[in-house]
PDB file of N, CA and C in Angstrom:
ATOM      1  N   UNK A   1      -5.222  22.785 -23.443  1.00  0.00           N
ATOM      2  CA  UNK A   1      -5.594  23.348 -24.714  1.00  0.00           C
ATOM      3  C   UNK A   1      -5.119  22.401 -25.812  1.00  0.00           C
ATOM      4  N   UNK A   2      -5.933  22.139 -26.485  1.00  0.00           N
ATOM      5  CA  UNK A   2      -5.499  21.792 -28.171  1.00  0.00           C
ATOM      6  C   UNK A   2      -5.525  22.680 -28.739  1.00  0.00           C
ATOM      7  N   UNK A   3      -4.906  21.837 -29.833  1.00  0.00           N
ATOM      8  CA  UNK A   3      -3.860  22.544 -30.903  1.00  0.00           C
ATOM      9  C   UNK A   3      -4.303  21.823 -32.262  1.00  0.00           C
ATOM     10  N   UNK A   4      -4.759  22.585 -33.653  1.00  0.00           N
ATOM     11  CA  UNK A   4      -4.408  21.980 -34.903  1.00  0.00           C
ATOM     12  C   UNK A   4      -3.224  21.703 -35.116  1.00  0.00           C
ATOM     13  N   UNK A   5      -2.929  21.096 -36.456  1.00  0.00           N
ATOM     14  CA  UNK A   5      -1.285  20.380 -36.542  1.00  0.00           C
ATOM     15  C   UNK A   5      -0.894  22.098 -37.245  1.00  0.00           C
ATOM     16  N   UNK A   6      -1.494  23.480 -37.363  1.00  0.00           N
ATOM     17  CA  UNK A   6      -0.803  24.528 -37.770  1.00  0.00           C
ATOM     18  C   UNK A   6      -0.588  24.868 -36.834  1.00  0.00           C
ATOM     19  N   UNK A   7      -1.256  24.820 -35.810  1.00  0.00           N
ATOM     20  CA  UNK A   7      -0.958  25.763 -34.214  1.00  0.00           C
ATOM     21  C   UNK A   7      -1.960  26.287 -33.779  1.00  0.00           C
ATOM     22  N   UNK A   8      -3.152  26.501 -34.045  1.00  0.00           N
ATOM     23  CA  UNK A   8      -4.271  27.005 -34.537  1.00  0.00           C
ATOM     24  C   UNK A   8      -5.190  25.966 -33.373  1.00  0.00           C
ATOM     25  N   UNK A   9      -5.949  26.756 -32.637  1.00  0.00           N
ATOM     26  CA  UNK A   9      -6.733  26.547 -31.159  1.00  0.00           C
ATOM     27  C   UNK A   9      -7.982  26.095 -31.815  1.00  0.00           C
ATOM     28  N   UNK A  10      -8.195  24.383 -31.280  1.00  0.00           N
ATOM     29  CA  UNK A  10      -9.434  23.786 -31.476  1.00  0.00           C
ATOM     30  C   UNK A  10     -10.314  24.439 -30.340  1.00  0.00           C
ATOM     31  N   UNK A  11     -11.503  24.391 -30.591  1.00  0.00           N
ATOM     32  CA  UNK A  11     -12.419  25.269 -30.388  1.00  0.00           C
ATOM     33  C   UNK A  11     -12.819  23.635 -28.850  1.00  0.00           C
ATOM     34  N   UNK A  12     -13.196  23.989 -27.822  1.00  0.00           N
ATOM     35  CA  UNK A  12     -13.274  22.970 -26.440  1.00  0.00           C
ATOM     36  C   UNK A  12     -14.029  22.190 -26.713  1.00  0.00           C
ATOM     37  N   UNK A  13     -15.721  22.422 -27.267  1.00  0.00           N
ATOM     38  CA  UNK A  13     -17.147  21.865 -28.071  1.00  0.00           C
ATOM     39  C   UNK A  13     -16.187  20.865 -28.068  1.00  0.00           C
ATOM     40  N   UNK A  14     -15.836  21.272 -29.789  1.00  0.00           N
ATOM     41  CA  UNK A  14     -15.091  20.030 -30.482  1.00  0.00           C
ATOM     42  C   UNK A  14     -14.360  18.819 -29.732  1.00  0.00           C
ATOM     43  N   UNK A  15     -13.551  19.313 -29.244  1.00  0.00           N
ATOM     44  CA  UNK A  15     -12.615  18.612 -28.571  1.00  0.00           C
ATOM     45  C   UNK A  15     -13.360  17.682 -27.863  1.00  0.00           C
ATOM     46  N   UNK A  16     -13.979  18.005 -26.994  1.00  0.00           N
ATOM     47  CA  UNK A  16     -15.221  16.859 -26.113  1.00  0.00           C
ATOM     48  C   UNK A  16     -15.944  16.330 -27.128  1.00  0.00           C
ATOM     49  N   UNK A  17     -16.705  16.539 -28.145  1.00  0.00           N
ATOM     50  CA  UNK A  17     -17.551  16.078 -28.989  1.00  0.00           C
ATOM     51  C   UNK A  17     -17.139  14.507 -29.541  1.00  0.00           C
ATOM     52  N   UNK A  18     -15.493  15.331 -30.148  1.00  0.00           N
ATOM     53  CA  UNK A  18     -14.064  14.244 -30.462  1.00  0.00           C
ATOM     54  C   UNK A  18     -14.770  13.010 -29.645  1.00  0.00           C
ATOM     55  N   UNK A  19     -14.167  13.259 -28.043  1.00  0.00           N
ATOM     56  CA  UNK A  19     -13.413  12.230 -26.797  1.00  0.00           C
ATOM     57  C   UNK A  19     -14.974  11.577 -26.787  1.00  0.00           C
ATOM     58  N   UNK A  20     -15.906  12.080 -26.941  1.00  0.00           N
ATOM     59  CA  UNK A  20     -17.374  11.617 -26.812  1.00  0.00           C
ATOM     60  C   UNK A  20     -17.441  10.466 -27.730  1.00  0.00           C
ATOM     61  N   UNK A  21     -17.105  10.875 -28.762  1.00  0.00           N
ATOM     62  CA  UNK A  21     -17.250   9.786 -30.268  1.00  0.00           C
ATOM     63  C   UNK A  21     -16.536   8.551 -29.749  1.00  0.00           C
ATOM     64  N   UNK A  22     -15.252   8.963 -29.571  1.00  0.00           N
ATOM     65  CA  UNK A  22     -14.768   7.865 -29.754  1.00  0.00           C
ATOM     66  C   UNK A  22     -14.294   7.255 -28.080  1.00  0.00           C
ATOM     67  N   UNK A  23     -14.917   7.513 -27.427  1.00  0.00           N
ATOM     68  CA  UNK A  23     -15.171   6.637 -26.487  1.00  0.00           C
ATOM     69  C   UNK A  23     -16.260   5.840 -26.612  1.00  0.00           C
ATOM     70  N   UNK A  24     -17.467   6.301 -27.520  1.00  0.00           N
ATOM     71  CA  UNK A  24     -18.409   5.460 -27.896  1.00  0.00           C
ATOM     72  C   UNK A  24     -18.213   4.257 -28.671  1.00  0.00           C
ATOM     73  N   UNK A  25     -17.391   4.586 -29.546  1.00  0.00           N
ATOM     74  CA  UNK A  25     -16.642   3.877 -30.689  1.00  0.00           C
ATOM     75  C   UNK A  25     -15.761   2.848 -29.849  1.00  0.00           C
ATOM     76  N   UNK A  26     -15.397   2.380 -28.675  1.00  0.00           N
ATOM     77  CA  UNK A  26     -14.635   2.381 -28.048  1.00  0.00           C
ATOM     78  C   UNK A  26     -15.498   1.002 -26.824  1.00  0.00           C
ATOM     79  N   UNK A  27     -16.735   1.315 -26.778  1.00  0.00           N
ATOM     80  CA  UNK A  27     -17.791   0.855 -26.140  1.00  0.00           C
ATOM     81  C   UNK A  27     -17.686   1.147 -24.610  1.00  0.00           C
ATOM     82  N   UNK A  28     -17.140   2.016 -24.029  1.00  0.00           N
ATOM     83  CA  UNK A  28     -16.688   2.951 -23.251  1.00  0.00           C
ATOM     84  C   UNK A  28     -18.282   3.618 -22.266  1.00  0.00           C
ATOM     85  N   UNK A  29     -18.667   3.900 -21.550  1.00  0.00           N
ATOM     86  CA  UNK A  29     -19.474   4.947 -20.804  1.00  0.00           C
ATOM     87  C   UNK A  29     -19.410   6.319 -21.397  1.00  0.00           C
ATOM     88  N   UNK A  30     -20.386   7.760 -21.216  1.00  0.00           N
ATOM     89  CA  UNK A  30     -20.500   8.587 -21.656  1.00  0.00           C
ATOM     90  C   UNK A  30     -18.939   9.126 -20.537  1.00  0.00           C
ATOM     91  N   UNK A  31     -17.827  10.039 -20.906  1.00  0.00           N
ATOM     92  CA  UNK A  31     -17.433  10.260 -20.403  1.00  0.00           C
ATOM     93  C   UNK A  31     -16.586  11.894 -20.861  1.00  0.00           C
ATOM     94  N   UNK A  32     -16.529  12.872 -19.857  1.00  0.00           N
ATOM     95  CA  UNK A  32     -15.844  13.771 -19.840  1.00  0.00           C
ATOM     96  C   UNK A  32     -14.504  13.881 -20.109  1.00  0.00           C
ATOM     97  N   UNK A  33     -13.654  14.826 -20.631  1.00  0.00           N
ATOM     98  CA  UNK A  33     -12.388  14.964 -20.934  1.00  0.00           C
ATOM     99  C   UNK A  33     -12.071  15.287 -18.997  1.00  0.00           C
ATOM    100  N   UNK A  34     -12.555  15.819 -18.580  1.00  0.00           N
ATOM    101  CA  UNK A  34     -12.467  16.889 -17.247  1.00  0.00           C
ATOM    102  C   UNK A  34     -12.367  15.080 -16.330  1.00  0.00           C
ATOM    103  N   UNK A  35     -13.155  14.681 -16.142  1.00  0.00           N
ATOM    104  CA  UNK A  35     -13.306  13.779 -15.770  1.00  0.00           C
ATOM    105  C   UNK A  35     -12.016  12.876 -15.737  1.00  0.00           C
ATOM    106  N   UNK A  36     -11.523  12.295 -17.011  1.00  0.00           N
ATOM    107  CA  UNK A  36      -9.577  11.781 -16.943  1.00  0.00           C
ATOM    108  C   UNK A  36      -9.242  12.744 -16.318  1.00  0.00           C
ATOM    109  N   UNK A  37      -9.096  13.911 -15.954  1.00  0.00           N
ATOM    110  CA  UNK A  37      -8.040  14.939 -15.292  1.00  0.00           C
ATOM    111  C   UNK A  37      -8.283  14.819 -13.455  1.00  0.00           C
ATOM    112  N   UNK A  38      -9.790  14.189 -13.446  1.00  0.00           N
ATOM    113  CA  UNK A  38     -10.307  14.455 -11.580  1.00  0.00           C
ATOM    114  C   UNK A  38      -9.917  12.738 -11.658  1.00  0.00           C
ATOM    115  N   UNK A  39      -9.680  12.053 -12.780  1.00  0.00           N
ATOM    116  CA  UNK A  39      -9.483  10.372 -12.230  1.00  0.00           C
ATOM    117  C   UNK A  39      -8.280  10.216 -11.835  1.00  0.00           C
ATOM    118  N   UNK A  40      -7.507  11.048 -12.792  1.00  0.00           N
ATOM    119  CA  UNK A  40      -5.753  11.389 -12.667  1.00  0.00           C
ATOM    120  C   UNK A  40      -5.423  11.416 -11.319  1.00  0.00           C
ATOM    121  N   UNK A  41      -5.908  12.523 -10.660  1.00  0.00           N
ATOM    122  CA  UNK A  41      -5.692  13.530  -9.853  1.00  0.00           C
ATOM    123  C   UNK A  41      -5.912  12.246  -8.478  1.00  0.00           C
ATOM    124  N   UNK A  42      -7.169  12.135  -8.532  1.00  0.00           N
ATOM    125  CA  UNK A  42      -7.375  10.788  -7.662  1.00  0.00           C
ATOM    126  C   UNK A  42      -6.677   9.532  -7.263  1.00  0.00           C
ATOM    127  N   UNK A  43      -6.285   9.354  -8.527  1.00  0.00           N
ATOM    128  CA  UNK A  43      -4.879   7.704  -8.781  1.00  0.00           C
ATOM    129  C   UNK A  43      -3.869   8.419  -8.108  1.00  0.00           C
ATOM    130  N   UNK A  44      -3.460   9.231  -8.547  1.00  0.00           N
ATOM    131  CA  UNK A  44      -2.295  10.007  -7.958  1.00  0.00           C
ATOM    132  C   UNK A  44      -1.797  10.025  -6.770  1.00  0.00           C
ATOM    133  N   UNK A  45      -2.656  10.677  -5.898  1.00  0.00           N
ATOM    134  CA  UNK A  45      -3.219  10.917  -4.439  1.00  0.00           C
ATOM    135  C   UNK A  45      -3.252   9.563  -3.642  1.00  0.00           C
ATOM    136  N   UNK A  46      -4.343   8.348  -4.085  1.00  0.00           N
ATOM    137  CA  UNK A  46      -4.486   7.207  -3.701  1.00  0.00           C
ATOM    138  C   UNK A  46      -3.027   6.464  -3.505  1.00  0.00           C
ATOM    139  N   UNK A  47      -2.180   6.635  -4.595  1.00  0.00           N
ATOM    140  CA  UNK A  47      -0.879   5.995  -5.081  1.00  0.00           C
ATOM    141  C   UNK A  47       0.387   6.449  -3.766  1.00  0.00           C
ATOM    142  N   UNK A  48       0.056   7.685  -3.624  1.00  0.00           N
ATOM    143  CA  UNK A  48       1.007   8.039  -2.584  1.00  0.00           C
ATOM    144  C   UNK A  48       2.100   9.343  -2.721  1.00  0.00           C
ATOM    145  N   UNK A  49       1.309  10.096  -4.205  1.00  0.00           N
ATOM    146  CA  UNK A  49       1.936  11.338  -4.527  1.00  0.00           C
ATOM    147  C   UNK A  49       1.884  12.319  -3.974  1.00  0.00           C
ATOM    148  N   UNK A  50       3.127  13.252  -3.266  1.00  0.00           N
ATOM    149  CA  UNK A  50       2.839  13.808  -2.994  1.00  0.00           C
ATOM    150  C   UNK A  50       1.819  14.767  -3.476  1.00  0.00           C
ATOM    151  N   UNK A  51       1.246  15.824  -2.524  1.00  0.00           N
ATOM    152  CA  UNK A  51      -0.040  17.073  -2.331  1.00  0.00           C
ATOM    153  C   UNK A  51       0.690  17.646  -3.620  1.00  0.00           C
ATOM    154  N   UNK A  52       1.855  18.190  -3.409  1.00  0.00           N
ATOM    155  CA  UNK A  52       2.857  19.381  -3.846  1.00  0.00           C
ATOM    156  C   UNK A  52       2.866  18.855  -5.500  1.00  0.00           C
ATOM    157  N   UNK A  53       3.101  17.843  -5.721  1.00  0.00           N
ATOM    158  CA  UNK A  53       3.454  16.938  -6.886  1.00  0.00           C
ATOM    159  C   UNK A  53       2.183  17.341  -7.927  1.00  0.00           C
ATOM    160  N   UNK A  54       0.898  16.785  -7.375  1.00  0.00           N
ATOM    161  CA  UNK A  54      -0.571  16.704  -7.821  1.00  0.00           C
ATOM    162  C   UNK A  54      -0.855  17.988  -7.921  1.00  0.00           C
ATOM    163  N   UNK A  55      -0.671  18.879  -7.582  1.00  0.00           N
ATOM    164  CA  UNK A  55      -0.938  20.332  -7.331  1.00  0.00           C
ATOM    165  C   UNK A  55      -0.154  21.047  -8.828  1.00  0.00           C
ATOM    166  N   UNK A  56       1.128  20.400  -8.514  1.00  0.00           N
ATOM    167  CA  UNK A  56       1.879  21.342  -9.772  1.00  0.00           C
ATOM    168  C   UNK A  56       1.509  20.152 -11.178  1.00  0.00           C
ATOM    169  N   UNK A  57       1.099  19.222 -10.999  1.00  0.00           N
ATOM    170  CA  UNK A  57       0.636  18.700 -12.294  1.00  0.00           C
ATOM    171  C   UNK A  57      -0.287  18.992 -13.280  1.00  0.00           C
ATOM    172  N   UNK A  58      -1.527  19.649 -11.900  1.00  0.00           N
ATOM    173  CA  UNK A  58      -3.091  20.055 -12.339  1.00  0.00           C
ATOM    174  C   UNK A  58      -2.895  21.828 -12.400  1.00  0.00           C
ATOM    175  N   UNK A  59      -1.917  22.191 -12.182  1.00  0.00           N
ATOM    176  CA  UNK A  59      -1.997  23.354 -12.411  1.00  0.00           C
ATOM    177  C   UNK A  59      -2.628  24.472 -11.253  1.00  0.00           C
ATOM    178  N   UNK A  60      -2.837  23.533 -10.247  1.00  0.00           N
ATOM    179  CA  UNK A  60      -3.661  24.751  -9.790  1.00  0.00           C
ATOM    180  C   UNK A  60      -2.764  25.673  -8.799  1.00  0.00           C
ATOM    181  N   UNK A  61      -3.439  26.623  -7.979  1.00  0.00           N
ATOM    182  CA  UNK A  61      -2.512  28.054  -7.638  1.00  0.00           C
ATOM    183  C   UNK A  61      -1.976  27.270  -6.144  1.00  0.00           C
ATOM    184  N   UNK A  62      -2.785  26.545  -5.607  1.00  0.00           N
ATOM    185  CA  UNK A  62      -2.417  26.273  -4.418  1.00  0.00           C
ATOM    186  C   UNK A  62      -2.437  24.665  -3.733  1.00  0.00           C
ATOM    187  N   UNK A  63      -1.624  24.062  -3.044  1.00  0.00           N
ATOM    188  CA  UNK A  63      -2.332  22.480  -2.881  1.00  0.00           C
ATOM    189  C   UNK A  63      -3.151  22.360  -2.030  1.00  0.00           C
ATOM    190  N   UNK A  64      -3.681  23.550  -1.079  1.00  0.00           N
ATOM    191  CA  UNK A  64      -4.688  23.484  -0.107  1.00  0.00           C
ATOM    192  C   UNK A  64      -6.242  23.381  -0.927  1.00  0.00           C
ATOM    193  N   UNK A  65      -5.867  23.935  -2.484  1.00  0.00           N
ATOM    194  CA  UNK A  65      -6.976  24.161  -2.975  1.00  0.00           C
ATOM    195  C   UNK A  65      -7.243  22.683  -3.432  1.00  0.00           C
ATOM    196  N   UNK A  66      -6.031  21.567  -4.092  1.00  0.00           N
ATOM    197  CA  UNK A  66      -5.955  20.652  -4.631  1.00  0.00           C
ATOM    198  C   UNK A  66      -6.065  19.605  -3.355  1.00  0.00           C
ATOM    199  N   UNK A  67      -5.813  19.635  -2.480  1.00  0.00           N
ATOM    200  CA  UNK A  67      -6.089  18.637  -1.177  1.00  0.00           C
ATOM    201  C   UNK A  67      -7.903  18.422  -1.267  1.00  0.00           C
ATOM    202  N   UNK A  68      -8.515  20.115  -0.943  1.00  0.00           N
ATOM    203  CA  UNK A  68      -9.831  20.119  -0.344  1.00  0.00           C
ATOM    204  C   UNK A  68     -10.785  19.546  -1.334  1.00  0.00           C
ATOM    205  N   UNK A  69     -10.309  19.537  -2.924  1.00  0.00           N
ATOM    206  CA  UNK A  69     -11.002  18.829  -3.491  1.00  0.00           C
ATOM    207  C   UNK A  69     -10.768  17.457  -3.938  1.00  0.00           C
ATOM    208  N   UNK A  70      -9.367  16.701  -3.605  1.00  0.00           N
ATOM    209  CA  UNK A  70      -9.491  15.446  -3.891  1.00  0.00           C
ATOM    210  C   UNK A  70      -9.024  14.416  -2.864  1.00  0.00           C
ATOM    211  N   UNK A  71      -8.873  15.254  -1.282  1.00  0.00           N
ATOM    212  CA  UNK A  71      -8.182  13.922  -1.135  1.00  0.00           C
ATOM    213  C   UNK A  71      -9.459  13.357  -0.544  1.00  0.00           C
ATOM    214  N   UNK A  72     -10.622  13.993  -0.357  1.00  0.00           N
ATOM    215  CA  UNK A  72     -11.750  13.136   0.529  1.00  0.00           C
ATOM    216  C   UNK A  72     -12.262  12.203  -0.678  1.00  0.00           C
ATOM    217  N   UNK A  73     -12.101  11.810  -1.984  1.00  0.00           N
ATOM    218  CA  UNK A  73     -12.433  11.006  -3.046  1.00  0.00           C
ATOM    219  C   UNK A  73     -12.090   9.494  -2.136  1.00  0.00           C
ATOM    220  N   UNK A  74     -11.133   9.842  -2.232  1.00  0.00           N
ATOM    221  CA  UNK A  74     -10.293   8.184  -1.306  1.00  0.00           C
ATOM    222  C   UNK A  74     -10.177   8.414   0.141  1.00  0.00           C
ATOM    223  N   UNK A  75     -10.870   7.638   0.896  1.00  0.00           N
ATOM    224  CA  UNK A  75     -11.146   7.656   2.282  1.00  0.00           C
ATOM    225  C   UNK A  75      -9.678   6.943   2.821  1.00  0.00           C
ATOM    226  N   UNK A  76      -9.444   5.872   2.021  1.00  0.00           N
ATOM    227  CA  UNK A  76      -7.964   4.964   2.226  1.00  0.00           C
ATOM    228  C   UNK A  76      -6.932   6.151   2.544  1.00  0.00           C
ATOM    229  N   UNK A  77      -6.799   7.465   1.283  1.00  0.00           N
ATOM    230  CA  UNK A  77      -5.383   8.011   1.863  1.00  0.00           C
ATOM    231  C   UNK A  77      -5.424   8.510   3.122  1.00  0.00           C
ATOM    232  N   UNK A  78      -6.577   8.767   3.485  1.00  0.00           N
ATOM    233  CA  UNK A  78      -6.431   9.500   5.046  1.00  0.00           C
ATOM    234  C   UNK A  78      -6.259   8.435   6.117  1.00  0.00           C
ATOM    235  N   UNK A  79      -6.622   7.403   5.812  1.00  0.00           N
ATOM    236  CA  UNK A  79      -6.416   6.154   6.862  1.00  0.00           C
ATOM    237  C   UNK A  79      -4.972   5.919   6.530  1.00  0.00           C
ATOM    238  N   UNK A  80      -4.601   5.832   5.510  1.00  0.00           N
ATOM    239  CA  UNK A  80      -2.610   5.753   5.059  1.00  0.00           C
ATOM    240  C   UNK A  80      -2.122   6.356   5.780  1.00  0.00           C
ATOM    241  N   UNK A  81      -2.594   7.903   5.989  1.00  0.00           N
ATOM    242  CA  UNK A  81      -1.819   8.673   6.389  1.00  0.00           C
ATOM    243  C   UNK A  81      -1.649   8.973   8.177  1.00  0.00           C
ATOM    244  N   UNK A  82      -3.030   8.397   8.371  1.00  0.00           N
ATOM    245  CA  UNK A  82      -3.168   7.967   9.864  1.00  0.00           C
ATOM    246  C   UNK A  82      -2.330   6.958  10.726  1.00  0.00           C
ATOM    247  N   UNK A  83      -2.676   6.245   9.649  1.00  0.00           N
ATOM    248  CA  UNK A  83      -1.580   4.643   9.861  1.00  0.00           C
ATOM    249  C   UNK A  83       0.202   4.846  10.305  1.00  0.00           C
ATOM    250  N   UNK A  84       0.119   6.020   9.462  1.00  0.00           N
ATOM    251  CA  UNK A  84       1.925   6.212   9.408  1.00  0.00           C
ATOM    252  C   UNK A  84       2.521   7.262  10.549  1.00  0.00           C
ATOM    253  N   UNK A  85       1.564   7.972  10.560  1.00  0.00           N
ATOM    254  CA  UNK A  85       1.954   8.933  11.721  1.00  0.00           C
ATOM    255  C   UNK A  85       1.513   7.968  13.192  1.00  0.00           C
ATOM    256  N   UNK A  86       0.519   7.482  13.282  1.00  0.00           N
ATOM    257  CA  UNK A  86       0.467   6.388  14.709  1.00  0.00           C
ATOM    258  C   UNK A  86       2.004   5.867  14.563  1.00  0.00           C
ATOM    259  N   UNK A  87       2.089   5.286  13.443  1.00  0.00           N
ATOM    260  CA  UNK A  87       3.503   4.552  13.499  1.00  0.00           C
ATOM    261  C   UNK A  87       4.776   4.933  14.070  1.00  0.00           C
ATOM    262  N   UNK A  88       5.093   6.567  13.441  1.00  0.00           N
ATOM    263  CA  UNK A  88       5.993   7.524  13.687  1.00  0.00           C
ATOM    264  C   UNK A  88       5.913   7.722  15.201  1.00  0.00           C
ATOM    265  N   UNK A  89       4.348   8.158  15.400  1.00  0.00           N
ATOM    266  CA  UNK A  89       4.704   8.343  17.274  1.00  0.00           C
ATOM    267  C   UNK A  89       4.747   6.985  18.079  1.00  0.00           C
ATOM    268  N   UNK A  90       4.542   6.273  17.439  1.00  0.00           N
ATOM    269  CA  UNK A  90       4.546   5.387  18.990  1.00  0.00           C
ATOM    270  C   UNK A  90       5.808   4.299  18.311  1.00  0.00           C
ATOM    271  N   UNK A  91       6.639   4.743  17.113  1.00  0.00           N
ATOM    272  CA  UNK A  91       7.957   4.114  17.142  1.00  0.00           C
ATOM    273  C   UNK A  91       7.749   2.777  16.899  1.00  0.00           C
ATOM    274  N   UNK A  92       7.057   2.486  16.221  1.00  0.00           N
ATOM    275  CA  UNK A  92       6.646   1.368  15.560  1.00  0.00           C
ATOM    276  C   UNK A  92       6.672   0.952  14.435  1.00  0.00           C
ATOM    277  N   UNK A  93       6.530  -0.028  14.188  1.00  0.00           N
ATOM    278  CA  UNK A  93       6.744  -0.648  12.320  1.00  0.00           C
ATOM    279  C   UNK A  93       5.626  -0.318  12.124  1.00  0.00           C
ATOM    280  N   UNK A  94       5.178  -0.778  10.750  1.00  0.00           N
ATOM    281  CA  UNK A  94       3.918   0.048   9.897  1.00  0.00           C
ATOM    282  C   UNK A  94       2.638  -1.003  10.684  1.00  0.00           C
ATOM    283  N   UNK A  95       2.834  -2.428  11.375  1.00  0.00           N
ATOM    284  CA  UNK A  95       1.991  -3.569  11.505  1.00  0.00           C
ATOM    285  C   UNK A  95       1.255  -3.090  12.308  1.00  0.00           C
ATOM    286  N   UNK A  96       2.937  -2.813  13.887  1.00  0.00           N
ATOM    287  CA  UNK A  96       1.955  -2.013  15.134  1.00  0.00           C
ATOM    288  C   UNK A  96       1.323  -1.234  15.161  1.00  0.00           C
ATOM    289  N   UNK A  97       1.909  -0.006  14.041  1.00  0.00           N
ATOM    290  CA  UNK A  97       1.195   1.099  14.165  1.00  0.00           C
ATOM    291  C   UNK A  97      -0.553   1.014  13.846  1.00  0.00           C
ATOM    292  N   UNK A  98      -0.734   0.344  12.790  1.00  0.00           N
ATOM    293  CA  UNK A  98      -1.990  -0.043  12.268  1.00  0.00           C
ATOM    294  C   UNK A  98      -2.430  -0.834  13.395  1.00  0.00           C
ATOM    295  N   UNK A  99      -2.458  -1.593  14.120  1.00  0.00           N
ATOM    296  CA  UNK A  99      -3.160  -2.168  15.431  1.00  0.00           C
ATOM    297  C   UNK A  99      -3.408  -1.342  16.337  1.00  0.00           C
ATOM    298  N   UNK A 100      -2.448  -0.395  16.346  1.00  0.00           N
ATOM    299  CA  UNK A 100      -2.614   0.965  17.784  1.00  0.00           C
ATOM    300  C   UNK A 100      -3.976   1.967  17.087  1.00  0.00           C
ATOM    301  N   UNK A 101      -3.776   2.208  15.674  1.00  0.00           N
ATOM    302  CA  UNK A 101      -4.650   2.873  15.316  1.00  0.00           C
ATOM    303  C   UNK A 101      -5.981   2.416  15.504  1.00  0.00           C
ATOM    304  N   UNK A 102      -6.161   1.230  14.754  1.00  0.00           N
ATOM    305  CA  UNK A 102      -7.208   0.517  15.123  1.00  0.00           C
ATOM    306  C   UNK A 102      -8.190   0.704  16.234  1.00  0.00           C
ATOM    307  N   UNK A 103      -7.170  -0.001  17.339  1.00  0.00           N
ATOM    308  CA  UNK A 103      -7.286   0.286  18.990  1.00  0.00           C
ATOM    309  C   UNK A 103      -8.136   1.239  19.223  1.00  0.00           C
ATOM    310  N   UNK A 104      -7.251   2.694  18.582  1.00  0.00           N
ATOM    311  CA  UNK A 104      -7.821   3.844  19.142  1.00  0.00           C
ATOM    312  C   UNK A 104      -9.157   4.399  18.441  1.00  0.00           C
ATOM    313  N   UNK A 105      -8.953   3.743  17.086  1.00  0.00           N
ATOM    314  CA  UNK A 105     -10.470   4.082  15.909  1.00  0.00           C
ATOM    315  C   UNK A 105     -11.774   3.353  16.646  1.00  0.00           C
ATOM    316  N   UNK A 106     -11.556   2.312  17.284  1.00  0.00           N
ATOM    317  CA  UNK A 106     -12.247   1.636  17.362  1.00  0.00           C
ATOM    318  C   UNK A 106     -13.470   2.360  18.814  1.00  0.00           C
TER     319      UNK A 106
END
């Protein structure tokens, strides 16, 4: 939510209308306010934040709800996360593990 400098609730229109202008002004692509919040959410995730972290940032009620919609954006975190658990079971550094995975992706 925005805020006037009294306290006083800008109306949403506006607010996008705003981020519209002057991303134009800006020489920028047409772009959504909503949109920085799903790019956020994405960097985040990609980066190596935790579910729990991204979840209580975006507000939402649950991270199962915040998983199902962003972690399939980045195909990489699920291969990260593949990578590390091969690693974990077969007691390996991060190199082997990624070769065993491989192995077995393949």
């Amino acid at each position: 939510m925005f805020t006037q400098s009294d306290g006083d609730r800008l109306h949403p229109q506006h607010v996008s209308d705003q981020f519209l202008w002057l991303a134009y002004l800006a020489g920028l692509p047409p772009i959504r306010l909503h949109d920085l919040r799903h790019g956020a959410a994405s960097l985040m995730l990609a980066a190596g934040v935790e579910i729990k972290v991204v979840q209580e940032t975006l507000g939402h009620t649950s991270s199962a709800f915040t998983a199902d919609t962003y972690t399939s954006v980045f195909p990489q975190v699920a291969m990260a996360a593949a990578e590390k658990t091969a690693a974990l079971l077969l007691g390996d550094d991060d190199q082997e593990g990624r070769s065993a995975l491989r192995h077995l992706h393949a």
